[in-house]
C-alpha atoms as a PDB file:
ATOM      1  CA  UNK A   1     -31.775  -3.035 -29.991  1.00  0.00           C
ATOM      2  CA  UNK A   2     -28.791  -4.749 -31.257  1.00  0.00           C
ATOM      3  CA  UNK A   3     -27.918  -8.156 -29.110  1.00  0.00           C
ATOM      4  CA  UNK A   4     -23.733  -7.415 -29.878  1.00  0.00           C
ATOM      5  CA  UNK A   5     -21.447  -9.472 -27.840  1.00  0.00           C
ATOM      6  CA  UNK A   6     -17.860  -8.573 -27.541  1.00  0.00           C
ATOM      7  CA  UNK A   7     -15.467  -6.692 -29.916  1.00  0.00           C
ATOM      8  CA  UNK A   8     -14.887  -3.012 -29.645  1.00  0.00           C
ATOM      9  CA  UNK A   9     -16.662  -0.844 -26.683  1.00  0.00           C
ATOM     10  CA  UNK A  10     -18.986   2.141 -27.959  1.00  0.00           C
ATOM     11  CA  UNK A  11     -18.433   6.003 -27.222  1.00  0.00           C
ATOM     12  CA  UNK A  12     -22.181   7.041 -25.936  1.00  0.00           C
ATOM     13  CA  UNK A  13     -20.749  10.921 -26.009  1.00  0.00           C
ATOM     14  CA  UNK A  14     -18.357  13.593 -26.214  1.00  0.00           C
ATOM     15  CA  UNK A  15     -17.395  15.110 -23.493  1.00  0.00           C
ATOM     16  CA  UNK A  16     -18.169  19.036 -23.552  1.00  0.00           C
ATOM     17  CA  UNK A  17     -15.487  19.590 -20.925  1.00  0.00           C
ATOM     18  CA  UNK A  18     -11.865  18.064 -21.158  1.00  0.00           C
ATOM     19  CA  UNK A  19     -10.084  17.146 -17.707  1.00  0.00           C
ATOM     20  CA  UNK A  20      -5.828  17.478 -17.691  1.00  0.00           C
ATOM     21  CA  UNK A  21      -5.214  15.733 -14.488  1.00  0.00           C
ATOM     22  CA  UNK A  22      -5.235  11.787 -14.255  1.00  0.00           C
ATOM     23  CA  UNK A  23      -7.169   9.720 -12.415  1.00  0.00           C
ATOM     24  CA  UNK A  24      -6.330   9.206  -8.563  1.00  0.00           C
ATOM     25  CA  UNK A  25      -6.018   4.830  -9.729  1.00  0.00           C
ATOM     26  CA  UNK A  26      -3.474   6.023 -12.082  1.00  0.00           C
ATOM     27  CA  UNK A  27      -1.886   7.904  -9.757  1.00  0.00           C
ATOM     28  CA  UNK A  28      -1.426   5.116  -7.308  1.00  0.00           C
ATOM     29  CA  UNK A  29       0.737   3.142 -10.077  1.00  0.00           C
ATOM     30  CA  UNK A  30       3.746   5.812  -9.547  1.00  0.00           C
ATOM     31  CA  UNK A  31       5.091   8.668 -11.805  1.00  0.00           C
ATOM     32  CA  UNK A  32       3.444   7.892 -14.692  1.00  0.00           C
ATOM     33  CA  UNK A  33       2.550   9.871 -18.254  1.00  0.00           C
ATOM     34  CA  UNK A  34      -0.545   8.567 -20.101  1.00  0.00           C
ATOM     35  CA  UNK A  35      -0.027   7.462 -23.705  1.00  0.00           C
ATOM     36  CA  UNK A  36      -2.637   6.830 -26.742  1.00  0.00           C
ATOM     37  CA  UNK A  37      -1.420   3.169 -26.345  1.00  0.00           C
ATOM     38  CA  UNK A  38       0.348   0.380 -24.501  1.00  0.00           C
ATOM     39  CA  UNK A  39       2.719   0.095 -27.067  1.00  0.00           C
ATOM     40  CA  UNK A  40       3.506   3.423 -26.962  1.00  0.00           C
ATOM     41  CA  UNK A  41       3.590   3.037 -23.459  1.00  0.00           C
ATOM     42  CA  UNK A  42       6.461   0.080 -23.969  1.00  0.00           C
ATOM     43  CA  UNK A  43       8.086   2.420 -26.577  1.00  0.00           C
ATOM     44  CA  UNK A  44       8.476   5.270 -24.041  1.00  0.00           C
ATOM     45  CA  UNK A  45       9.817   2.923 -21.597  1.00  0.00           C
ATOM     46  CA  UNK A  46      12.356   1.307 -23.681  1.00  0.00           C
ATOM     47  CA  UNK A  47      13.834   5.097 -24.560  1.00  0.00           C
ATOM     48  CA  UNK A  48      14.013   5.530 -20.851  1.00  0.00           C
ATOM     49  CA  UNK A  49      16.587   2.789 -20.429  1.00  0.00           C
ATOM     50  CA  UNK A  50      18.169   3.102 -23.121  1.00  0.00           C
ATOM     51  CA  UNK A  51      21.767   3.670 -21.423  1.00  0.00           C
ATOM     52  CA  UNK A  52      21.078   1.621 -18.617  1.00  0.00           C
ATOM     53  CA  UNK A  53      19.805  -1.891 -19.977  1.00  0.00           C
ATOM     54  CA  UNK A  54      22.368  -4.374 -19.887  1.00  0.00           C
ATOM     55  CA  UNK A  55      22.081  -6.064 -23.279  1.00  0.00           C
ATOM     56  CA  UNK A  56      19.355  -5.789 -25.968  1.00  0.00           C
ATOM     57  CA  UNK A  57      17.579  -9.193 -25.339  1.00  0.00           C
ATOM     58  CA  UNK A  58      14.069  -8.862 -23.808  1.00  0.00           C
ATOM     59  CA  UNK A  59      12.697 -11.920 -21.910  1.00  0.00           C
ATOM     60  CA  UNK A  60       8.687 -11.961 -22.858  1.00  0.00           C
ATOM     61  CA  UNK A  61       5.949 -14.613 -21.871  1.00  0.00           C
ATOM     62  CA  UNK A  62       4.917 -16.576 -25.422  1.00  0.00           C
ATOM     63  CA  UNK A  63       1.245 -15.832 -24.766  1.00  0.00           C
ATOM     64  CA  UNK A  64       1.245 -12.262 -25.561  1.00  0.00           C
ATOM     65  CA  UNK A  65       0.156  -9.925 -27.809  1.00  0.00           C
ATOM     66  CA  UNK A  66       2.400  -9.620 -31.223  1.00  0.00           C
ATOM     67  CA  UNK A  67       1.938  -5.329 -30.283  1.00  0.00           C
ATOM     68  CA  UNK A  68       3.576  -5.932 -27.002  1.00  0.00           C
ATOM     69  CA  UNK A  69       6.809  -7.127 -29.031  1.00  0.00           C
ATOM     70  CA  UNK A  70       6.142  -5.178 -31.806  1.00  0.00           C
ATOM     71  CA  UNK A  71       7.983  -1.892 -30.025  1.00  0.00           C
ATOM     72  CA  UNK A  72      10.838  -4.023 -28.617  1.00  0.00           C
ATOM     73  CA  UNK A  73      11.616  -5.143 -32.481  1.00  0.00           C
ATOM     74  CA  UNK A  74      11.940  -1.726 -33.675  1.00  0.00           C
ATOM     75  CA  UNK A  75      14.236  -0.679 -31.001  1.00  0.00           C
ATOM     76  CA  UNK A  76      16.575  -3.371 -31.669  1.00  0.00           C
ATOM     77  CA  UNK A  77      16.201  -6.009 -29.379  1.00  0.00           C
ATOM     78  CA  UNK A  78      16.416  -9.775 -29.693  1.00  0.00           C
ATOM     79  CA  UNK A  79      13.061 -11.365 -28.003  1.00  0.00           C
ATOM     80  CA  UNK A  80      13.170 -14.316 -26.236  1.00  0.00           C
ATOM     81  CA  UNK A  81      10.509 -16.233 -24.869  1.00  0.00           C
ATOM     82  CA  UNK A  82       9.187 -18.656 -21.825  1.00  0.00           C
ATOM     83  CA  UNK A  83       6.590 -20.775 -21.782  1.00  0.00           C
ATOM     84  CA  UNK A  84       3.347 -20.250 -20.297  1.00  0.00           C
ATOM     85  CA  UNK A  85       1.544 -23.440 -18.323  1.00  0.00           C
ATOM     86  CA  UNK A  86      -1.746 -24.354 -18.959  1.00  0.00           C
ATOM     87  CA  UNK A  87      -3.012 -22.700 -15.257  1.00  0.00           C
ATOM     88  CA  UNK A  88      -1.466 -20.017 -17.380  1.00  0.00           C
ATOM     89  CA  UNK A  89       1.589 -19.249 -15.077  1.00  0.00           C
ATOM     90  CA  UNK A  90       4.714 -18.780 -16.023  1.00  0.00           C
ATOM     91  CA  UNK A  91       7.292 -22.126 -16.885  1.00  0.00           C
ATOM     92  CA  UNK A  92       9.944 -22.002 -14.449  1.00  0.00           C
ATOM     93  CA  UNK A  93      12.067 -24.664 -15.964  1.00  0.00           C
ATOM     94  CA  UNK A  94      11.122 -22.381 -19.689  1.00  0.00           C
ATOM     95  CA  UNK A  95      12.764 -19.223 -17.491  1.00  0.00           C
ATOM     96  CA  UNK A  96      15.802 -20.586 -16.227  1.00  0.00           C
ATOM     97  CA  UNK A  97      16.845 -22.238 -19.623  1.00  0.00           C
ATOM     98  CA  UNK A  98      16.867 -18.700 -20.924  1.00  0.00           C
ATOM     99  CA  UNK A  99      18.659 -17.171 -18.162  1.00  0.00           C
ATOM    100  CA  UNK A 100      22.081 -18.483 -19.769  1.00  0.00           C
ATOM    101  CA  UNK A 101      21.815 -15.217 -21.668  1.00  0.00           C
ATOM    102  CA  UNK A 102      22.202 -12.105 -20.372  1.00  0.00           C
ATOM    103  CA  UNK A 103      18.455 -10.472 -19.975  1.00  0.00           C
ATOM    104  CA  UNK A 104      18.227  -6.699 -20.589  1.00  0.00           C
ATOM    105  CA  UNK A 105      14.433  -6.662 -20.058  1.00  0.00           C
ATOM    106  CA  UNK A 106      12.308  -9.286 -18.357  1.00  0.00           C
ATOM    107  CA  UNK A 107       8.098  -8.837 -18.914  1.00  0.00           C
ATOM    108  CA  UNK A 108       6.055 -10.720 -16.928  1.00  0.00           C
ATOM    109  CA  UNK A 109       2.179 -10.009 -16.554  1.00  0.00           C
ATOM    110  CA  UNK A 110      -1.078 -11.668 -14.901  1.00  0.00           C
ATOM    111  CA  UNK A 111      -3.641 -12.886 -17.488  1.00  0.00           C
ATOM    112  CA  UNK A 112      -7.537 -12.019 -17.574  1.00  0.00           C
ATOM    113  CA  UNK A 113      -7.457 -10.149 -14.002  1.00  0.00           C
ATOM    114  CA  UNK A 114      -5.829 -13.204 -12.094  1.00  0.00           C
ATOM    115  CA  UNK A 115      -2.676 -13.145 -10.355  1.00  0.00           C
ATOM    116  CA  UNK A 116      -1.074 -16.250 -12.664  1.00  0.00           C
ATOM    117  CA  UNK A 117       2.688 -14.646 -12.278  1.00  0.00           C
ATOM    118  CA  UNK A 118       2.609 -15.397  -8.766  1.00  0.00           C
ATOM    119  CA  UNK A 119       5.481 -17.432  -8.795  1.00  0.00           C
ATOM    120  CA  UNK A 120       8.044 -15.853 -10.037  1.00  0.00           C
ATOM    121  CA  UNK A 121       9.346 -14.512  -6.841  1.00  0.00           C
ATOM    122  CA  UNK A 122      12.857 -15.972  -6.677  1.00  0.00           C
ATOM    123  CA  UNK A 123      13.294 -15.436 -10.651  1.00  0.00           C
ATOM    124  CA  UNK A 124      12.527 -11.918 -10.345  1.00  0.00           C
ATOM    125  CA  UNK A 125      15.076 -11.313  -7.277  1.00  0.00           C
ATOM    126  CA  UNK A 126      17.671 -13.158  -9.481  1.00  0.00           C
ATOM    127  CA  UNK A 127      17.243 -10.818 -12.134  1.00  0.00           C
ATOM    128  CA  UNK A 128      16.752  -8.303 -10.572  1.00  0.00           C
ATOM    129  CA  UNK A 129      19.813  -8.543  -8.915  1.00  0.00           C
ATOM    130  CA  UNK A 130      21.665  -8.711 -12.146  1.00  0.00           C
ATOM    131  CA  UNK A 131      21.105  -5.906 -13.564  1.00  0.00           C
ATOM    132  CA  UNK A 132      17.539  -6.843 -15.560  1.00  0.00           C
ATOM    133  CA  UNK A 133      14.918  -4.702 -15.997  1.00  0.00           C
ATOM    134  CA  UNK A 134      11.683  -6.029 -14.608  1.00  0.00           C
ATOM    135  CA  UNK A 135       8.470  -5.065 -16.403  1.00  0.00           C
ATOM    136  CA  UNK A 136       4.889  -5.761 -15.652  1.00  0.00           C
ATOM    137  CA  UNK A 137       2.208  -5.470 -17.974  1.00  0.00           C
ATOM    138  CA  UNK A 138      -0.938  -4.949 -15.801  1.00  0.00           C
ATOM    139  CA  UNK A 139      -3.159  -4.515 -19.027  1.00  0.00           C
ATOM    140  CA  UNK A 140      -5.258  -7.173 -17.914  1.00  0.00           C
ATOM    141  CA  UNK A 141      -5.083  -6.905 -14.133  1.00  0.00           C
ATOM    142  CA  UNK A 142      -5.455  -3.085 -13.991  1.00  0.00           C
ATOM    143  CA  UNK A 143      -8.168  -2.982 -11.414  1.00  0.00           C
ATOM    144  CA  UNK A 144      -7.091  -6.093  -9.318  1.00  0.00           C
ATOM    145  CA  UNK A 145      -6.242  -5.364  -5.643  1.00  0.00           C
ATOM    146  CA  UNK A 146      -3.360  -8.148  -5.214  1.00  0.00           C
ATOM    147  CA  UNK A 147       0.350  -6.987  -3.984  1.00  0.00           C
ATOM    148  CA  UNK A 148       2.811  -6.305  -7.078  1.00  0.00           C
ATOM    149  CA  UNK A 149       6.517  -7.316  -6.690  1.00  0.00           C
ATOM    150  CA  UNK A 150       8.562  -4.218  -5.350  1.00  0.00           C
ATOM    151  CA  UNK A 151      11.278  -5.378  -7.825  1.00  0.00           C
ATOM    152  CA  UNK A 152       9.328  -4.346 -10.510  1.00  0.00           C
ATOM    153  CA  UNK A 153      11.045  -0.909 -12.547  1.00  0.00           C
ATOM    154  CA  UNK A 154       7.905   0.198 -14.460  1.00  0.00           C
ATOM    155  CA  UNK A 155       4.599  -0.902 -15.598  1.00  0.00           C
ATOM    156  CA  UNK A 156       2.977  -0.632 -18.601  1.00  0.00           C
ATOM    157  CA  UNK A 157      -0.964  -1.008 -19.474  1.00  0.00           C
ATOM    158  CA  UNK A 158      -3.466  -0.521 -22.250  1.00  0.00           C
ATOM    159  CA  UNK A 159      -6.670   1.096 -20.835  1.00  0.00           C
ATOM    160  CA  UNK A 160      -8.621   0.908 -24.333  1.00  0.00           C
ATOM    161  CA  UNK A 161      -9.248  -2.569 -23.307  1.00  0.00           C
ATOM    162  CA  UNK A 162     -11.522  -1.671 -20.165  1.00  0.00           C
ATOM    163  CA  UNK A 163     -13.587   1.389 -21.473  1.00  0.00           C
ATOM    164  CA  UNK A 164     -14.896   3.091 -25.106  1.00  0.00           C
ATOM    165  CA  UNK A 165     -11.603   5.413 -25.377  1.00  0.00           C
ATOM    166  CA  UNK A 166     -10.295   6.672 -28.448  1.00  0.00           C
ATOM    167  CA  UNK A 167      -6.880   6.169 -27.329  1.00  0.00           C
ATOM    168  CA  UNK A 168      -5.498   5.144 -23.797  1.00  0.00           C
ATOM    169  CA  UNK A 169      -2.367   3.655 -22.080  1.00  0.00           C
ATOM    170  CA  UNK A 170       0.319   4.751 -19.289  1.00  0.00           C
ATOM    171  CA  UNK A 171       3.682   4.078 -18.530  1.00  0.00           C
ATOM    172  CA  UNK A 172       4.420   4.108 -14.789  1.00  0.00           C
ATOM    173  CA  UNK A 173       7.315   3.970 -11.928  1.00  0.00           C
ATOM    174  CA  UNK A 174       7.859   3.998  -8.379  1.00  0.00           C
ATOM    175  CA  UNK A 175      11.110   4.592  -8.524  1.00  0.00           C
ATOM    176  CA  UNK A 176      11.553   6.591 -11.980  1.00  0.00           C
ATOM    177  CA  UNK A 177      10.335   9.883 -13.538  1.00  0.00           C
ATOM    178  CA  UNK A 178       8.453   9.490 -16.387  1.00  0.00           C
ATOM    179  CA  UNK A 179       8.603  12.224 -19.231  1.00  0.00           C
ATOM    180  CA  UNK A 180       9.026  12.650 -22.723  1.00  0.00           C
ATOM    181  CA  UNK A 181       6.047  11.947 -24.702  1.00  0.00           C
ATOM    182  CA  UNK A 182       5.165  13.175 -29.083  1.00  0.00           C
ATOM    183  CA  UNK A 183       1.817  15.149 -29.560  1.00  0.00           C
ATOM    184  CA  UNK A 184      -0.737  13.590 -29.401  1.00  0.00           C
ATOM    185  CA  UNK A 185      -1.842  10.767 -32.765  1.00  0.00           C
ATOM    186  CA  UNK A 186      -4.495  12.702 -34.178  1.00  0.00           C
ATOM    187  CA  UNK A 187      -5.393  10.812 -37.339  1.00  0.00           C
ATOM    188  CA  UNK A 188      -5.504   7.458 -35.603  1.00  0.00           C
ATOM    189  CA  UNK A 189      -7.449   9.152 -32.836  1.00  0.00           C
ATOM    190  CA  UNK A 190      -9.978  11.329 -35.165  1.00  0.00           C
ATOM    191  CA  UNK A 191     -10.786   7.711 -36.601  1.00  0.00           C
ATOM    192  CA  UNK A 192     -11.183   5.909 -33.096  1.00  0.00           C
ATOM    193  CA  UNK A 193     -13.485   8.513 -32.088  1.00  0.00           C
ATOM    194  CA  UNK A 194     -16.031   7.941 -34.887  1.00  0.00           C
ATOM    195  CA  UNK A 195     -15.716   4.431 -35.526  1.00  0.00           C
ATOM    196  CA  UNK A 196     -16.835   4.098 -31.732  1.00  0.00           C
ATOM    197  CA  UNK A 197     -19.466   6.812 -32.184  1.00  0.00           C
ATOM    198  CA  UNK A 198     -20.808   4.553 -35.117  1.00  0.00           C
ATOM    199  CA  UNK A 199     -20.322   1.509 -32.803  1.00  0.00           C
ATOM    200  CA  UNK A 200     -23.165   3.215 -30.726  1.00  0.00           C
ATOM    201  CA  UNK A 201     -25.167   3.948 -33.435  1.00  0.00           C
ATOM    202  CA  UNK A 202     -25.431   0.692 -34.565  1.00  0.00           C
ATOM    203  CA  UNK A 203     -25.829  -0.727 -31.288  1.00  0.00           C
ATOM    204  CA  UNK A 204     -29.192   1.488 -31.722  1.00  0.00           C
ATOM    205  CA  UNK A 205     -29.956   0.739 -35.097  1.00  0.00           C
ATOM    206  CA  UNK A 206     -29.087  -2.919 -35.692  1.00  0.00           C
ATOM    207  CA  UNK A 207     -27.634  -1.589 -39.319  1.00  0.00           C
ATOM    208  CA  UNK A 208     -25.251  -3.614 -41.241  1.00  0.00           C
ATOM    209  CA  UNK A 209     -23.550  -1.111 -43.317  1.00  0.00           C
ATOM    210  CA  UNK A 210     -22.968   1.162 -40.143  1.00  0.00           C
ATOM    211  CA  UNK A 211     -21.002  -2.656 -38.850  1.00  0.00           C
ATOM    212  CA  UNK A 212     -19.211  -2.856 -41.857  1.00  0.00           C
ATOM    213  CA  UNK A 213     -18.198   1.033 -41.567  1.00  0.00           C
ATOM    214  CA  UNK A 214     -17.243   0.742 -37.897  1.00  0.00           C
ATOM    215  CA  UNK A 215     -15.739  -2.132 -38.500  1.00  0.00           C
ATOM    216  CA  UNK A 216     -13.199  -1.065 -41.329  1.00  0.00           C
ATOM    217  CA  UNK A 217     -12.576   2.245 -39.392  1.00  0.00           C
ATOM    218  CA  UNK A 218     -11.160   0.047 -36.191  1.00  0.00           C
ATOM    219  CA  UNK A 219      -9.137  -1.687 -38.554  1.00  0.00           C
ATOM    220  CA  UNK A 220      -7.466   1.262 -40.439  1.00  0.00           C
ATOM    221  CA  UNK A 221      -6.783   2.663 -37.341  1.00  0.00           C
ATOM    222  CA  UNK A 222      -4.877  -0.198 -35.797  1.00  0.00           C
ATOM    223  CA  UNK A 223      -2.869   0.172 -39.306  1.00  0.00           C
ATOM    224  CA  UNK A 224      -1.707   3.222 -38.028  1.00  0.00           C
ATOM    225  CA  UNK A 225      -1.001   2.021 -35.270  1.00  0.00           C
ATOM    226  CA  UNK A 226       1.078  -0.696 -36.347  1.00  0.00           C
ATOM    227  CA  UNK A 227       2.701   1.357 -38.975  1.00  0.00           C
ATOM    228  CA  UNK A 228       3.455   4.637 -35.860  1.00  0.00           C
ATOM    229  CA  UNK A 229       4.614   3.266 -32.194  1.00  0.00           C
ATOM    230  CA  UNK A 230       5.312   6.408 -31.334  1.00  0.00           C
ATOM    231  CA  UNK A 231       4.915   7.383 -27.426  1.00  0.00           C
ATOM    232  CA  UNK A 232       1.685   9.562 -28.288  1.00  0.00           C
ATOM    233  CA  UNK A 233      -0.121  11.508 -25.297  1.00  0.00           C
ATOM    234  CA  UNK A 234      -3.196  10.446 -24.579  1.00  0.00           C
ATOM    235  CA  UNK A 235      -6.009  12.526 -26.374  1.00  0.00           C
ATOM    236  CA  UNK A 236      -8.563  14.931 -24.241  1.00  0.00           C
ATOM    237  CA  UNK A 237     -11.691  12.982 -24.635  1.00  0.00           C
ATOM    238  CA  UNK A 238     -10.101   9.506 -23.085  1.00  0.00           C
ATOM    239  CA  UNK A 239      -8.510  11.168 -20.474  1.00  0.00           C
ATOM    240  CA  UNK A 240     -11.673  13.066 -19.381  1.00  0.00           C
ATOM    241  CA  UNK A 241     -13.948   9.371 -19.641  1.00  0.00           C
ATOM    242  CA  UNK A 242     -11.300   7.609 -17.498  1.00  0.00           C
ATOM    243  CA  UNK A 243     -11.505  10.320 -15.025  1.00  0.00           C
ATOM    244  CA  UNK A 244     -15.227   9.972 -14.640  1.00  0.00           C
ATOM    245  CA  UNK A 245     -14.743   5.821 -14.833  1.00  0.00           C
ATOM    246  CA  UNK A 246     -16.468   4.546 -11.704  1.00  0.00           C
ATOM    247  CA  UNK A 247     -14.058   2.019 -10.968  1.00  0.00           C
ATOM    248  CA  UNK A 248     -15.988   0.773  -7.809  1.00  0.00           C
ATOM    249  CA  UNK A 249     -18.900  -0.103 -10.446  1.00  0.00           C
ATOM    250  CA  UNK A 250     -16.297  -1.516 -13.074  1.00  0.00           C
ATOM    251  CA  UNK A 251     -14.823  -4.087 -10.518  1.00  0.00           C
ATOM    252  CA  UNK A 252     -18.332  -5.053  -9.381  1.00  0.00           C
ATOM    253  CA  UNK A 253     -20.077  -5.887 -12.513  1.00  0.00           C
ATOM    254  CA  UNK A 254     -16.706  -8.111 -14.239  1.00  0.00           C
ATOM    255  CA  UNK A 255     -17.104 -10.019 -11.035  1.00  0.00           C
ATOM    256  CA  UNK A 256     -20.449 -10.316 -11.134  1.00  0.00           C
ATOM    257  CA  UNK A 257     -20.082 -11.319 -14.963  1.00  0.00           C
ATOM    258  CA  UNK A 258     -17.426 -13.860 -14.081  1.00  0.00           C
ATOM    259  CA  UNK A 259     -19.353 -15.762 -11.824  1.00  0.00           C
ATOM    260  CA  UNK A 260     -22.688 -15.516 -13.815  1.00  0.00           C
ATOM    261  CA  UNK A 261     -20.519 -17.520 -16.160  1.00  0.00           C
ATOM    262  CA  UNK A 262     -18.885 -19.601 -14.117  1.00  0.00           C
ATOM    263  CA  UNK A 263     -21.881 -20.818 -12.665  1.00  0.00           C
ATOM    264  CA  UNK A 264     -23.527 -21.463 -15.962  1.00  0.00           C
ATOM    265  CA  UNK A 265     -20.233 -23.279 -17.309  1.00  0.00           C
ATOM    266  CA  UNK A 266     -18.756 -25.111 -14.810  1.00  0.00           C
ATOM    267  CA  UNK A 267     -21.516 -28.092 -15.130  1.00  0.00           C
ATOM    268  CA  UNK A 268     -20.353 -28.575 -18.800  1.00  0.00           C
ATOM    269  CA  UNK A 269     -19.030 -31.853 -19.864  1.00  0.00           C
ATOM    270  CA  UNK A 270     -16.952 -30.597 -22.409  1.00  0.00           C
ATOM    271  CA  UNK A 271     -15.980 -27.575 -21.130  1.00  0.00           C
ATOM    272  CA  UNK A 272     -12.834 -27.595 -18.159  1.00  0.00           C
ATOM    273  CA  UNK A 273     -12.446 -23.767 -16.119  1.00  0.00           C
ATOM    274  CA  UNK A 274      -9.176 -22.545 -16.000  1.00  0.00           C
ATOM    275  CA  UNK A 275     -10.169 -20.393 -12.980  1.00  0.00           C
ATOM    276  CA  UNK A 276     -12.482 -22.313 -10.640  1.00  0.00           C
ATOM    277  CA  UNK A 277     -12.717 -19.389  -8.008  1.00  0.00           C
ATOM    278  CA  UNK A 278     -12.468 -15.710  -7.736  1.00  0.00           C
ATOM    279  CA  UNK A 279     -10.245 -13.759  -4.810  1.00  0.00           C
ATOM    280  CA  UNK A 280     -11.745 -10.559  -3.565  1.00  0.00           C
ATOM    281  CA  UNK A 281      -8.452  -9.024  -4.749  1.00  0.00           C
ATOM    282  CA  UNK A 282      -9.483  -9.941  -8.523  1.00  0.00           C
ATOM    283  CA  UNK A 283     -11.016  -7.843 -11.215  1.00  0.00           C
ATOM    284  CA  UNK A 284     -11.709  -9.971 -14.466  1.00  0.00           C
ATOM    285  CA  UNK A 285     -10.797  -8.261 -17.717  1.00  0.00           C
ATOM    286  CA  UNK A 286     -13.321 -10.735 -19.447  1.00  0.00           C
ATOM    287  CA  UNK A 287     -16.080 -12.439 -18.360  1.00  0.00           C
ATOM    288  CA  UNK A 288     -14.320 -16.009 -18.057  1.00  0.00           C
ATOM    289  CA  UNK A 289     -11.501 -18.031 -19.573  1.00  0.00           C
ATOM    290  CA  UNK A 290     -12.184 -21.764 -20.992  1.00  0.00           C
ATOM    291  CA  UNK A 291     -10.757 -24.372 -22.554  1.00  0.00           C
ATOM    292  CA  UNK A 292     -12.930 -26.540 -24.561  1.00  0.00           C
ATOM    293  CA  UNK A 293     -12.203 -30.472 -24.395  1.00  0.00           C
ATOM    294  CA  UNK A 294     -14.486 -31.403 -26.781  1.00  0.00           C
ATOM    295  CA  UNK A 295     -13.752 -31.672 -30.701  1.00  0.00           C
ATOM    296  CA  UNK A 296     -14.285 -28.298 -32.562  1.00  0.00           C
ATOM    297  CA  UNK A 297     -14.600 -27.556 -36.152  1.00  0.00           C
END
């Protein structure tokens, strides 16, 4: 048995029976439509409001994900960013020296399960009250229990990141319908599917050339990706796994991985946590988060 530590999750099976209906956590997000990916997801939003936002410049943390600002690029925005602290919460002072511009779009989003943007109260209201969108990524906080800001107009997510999906994102509102969404990506999903049906079988196996197989499959389907934002539907087989996801079990073993870790860690000379503590409202999407003080190579 193959000791593999992170990278891509593993499909263990097909489903034989496909579900239609989303899952009742997705549900409680709002109106929602699930997508193959959260830049689709961000895609699909950004056609919503297209003759409502206020100016095409998009306010977006720097610590982000070049796909998150990959969709507002091709739909003609200019991207601005704020600094992130190293508690990883938002820069204030890095927010308000953009705000001499007026912001179309403002994304703000909690890293690794923690609530780090919970101080941007006052910003929010402000733009908020001028006409900004606000947007929340919850990618990474997707199964935390902590209060979201009632300002916020939609919320986007990945969910490839938490299970072995072929495809798997949403696009959600409290306050707006949600619709309008292509077919679904076949070729990008077709090659998800196996690559993470290989995954398994190397998991099994402990084979090399099934690694570098899986491993080049992943990585010509994120081409696609990158090459096709579109706001695909979510394919049959992820949608059926995330309605069978045990969420209950999900929360309990990431918290029960974070503080393995932090216990083994936080004795470390070299090593400083960035999160010393965990609420009972918080669901890590990794185990832990670190910064190293020591020299690296």
């Amino acid at each position: 048995m193959s000791k593999e530590i992170g990278g891509e999750f593993w499909l263990t099976e097909v489903p034989s029976k496909y579900t239609d209906s989303s899952p009742e956590w997705v549900n409680d997000w709002g109106n929602h439509i699930l997508t193959s990916s959260g830049r689709g997801a961000i895609l699909l939003m950004l056609k919503h409001v297209k003759d409502r936002v206020t100016s095409k410049i998009a306010l977006l943390p720097a610590y982000i994900c070049e796909s998150v600002i990959m969709p507002f690029i091709r739909e003609g925005y200019n991207c601005y960013f704020y600094d992130i602290n190293y508690d990883l919460k938002p820069n204030i002072e890095s927010i308000k020296c953009n705000l001499k511009m007026k912001i179309g779009i403002f994304l703000h989003m909690g890293y690794f399960g923690f609530s780090t943007n919970d101080n941007l109260y006052t910003i929010i209201s402000d733009l908020k009250s001028s006409g900004t969108i606000i947007v929340e990524d919850v990618t990474h906080t997707l199964f935390s229990k902590f209060e979201r800001y009632p300002e916020n107009d939609y919320y986007v997510a990945s969910l490839r990141k938490w299970a072995g999906l072929p495809s798997g994102g949403f696009l959600a509102s409290k306050y707006d319908d949600i619709n309008y969404c292509f077919n679904r990506q076949s070729n990008f999903i077709s090659i998800r599917k196996e690559a993470l049906l290989l995954k398994r079988q190397y998991v099994e196996s402990n084979s090399s050339k099934l690694k570098d197989k899986f491993l080049h499959m992943f990585h010509e389907a994120e081409e696609i990706l990158n090459q096709d934002l579109g706001p695909y539907v979510i394919d049959e087989v992820s949608n059926t796994i995330i309605n069978k996801l045990d969420t209950e079990i999900l929360i309990t073993r990431r918290r029960g991985n974070f503080i393995y870790l932090h216990d083994a860690l936080r004795n470390i000379k070299d090593i400083e946590l960035i999160f010393k503590n965990i609420s009972n409202a918080t669901c890590p999407i990794f185990s832990q988060y670190m910064y190293t003080l020591g020299e690296t190579n």
